[in-house]
N, C-alpha and C. Protein backbone atom coordinates (compact mmCIF):
# COMPACT_ATOMS: atom_id res chain seq x y z
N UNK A 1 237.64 -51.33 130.59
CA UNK A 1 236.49 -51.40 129.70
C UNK A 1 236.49 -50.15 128.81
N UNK A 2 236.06 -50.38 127.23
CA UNK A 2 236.03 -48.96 126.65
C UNK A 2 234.86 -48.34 127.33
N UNK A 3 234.80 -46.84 126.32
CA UNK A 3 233.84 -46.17 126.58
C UNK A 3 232.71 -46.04 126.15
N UNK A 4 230.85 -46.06 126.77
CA UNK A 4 229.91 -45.92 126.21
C UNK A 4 230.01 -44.96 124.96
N UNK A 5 229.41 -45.50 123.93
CA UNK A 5 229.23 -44.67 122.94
C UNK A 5 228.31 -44.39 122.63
N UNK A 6 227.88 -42.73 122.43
CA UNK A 6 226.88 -42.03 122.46
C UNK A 6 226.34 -42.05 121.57
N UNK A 7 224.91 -42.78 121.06
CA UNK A 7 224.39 -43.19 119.97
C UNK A 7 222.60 -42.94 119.96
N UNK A 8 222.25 -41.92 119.16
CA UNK A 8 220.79 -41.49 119.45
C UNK A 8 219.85 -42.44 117.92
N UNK A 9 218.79 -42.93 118.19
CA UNK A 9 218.03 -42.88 116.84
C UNK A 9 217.01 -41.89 116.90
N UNK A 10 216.81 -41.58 115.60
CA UNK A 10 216.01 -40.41 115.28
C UNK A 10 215.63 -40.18 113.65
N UNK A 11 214.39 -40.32 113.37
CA UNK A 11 213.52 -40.49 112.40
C UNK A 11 213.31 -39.45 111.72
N UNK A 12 213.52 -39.52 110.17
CA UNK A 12 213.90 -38.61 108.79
C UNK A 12 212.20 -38.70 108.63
N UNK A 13 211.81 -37.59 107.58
CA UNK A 13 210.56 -37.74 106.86
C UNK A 13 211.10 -37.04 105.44
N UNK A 14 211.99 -37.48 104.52
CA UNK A 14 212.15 -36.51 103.07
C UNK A 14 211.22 -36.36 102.27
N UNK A 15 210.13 -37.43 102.45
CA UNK A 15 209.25 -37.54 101.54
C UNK A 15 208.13 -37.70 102.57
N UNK A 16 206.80 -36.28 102.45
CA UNK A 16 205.95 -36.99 103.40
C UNK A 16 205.27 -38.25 103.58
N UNK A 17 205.09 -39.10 104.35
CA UNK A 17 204.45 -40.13 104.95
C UNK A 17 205.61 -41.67 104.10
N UNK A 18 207.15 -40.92 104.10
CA UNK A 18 207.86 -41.41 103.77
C UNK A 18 209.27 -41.28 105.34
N UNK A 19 209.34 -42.50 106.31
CA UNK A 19 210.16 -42.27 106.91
C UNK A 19 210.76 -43.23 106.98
N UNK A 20 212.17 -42.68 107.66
CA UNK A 20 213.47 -43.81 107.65
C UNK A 20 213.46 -43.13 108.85
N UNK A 21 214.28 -44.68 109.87
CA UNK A 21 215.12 -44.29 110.72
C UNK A 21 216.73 -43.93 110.47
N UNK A 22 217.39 -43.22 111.58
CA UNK A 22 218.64 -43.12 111.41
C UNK A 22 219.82 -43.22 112.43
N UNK A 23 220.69 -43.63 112.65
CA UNK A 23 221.44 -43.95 113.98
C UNK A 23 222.43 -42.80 114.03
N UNK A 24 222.50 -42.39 115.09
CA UNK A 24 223.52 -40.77 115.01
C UNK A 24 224.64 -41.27 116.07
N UNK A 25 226.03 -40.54 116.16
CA UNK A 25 226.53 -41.15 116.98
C UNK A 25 227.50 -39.61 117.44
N UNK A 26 227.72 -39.42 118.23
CA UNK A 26 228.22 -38.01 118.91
C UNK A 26 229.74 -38.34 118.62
N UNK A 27 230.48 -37.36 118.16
CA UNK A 27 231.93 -37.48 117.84
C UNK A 27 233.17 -36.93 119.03
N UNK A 28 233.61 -36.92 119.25
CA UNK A 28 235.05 -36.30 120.36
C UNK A 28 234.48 -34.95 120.56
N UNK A 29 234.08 -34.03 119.85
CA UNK A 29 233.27 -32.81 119.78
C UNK A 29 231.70 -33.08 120.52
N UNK A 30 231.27 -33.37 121.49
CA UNK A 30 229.84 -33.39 121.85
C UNK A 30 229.05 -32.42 121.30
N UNK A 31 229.12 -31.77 120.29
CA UNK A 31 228.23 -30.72 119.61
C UNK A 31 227.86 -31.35 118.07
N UNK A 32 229.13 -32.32 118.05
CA UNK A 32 229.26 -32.97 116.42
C UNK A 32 228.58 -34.19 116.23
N UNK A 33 227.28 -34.52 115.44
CA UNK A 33 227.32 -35.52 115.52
C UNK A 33 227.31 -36.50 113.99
N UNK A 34 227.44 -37.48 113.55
CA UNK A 34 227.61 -38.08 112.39
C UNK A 34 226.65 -39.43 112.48
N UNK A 35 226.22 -38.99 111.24
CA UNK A 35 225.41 -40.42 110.30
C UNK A 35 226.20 -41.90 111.01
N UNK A 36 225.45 -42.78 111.53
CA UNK A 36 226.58 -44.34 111.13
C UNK A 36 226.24 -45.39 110.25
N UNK A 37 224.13 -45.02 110.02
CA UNK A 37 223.36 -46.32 109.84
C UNK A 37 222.16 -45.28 109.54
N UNK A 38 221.42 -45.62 108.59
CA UNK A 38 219.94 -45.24 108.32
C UNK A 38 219.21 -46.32 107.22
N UNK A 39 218.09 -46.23 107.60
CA UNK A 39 217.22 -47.49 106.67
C UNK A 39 217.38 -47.48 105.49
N UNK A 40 217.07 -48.19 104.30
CA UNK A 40 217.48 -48.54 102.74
C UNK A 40 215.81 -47.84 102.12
N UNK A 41 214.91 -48.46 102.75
CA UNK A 41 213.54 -48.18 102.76
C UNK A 41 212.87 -47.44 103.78
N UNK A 42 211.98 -47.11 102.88
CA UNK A 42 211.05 -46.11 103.98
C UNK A 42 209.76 -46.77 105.02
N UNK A 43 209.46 -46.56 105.82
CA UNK A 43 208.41 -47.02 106.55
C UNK A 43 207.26 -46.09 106.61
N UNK A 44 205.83 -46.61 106.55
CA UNK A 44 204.76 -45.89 106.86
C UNK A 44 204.41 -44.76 107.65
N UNK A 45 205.27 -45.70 108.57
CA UNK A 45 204.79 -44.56 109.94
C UNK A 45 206.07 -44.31 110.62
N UNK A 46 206.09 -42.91 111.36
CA UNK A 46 207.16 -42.79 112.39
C UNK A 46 207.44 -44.01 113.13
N UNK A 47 206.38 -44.05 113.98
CA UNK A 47 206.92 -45.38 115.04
C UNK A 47 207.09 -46.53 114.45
N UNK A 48 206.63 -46.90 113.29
CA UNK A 48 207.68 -48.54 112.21
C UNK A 48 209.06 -48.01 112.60
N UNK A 49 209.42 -46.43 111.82
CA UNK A 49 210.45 -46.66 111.52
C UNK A 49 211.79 -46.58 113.24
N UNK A 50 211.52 -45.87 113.79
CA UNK A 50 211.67 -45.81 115.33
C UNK A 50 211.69 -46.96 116.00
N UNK A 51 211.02 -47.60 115.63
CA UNK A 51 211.05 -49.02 116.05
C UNK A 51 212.07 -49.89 115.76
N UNK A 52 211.82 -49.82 114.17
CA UNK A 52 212.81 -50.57 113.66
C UNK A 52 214.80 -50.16 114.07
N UNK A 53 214.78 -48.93 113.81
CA UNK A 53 216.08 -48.02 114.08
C UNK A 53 216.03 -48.78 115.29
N UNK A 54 215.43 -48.85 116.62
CA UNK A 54 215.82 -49.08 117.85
C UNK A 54 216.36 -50.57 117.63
N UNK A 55 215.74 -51.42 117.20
CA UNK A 55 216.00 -52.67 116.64
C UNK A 55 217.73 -52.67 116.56
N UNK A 56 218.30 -51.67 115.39
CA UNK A 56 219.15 -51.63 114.71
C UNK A 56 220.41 -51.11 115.95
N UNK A 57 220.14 -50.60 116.71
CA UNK A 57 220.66 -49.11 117.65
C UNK A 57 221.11 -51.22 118.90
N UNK A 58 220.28 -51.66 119.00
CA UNK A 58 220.61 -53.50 119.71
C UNK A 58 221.53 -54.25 119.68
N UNK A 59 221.51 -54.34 117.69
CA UNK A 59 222.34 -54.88 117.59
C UNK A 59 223.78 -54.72 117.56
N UNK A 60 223.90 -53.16 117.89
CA UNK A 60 225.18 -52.79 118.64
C UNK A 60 225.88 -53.02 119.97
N UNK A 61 224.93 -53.77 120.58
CA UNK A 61 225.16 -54.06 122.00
C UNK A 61 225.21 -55.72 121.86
N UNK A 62 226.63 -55.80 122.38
CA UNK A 62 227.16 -56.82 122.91
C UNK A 62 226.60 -57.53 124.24
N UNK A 63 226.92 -56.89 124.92
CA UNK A 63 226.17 -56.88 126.27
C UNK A 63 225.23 -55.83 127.01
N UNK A 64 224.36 -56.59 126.91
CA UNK A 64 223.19 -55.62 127.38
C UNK A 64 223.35 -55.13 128.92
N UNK A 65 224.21 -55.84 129.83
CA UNK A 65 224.28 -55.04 130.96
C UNK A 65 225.73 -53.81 130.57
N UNK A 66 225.91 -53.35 129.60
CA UNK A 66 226.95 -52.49 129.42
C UNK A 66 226.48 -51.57 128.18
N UNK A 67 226.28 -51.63 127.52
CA UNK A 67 225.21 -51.02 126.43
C UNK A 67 226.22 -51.21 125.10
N UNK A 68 226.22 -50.25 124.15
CA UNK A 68 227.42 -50.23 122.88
C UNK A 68 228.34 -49.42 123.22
N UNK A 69 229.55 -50.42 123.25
CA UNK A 69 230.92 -50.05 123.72
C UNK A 69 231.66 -49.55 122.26
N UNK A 70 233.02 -48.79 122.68
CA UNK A 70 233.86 -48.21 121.62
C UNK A 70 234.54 -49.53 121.39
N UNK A 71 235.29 -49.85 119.85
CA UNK A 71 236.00 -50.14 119.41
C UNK A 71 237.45 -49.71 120.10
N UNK A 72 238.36 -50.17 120.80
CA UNK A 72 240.00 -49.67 120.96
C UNK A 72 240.15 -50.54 122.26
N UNK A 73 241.48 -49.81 122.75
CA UNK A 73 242.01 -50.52 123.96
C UNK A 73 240.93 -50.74 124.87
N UNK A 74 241.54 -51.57 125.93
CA UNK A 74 240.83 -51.56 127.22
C UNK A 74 241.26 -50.84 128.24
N UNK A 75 240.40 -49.51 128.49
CA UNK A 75 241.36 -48.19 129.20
C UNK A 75 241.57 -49.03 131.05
N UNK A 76 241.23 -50.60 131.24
CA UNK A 76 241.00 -51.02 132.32
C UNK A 76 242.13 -52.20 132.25
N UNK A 77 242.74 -52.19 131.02
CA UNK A 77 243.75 -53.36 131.04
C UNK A 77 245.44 -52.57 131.22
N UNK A 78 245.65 -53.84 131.87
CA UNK A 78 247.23 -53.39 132.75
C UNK A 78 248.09 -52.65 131.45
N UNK A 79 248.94 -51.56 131.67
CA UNK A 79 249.95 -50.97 130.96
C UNK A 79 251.14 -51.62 130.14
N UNK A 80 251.36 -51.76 128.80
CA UNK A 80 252.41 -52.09 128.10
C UNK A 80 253.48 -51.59 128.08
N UNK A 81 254.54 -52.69 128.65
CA UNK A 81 255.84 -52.24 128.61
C UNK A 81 256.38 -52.13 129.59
């Protein structure tokens, strides 16, 4: 099976009573983390937009008893060659 991928949401305000959510995702560096996904529009309130982001942060999960898996091999499938 790949590996869980470490994926936080967490809510922008650039403009007051102007927020977006945003999906962060931790890189090979656990100190590094990078943009993957943030809203187009702004929401009223923190928790719209938190909400919504969590929404978004779902539809990364395939299977909910495993959460959002990496893209690559299967570090659990038999050896090539």
């Amino acid at each position: 099976m790949t590996h869980l991928r470490h994926i936080a949401v967490w809510v922008d305000e650039p403009d007051r009573g102007h927020f977006h959510w945003v999906l962060h995702e931790s890189t090979d560096d656990g100190s590094v983390w990078v943009d993957i996904e943030s809203s187009a529009a702004p929401y009223s309130s923190w928790m719209e937009a938190f909400d919504a982001g969590s929404v978004e942060l779902f539809k990364l999960v395939a299977d909910e008893r495993c959460g959002p898996r990496a893209v690559g091999e299967d570090e659990d499938a038999d050896p090539v060659g």
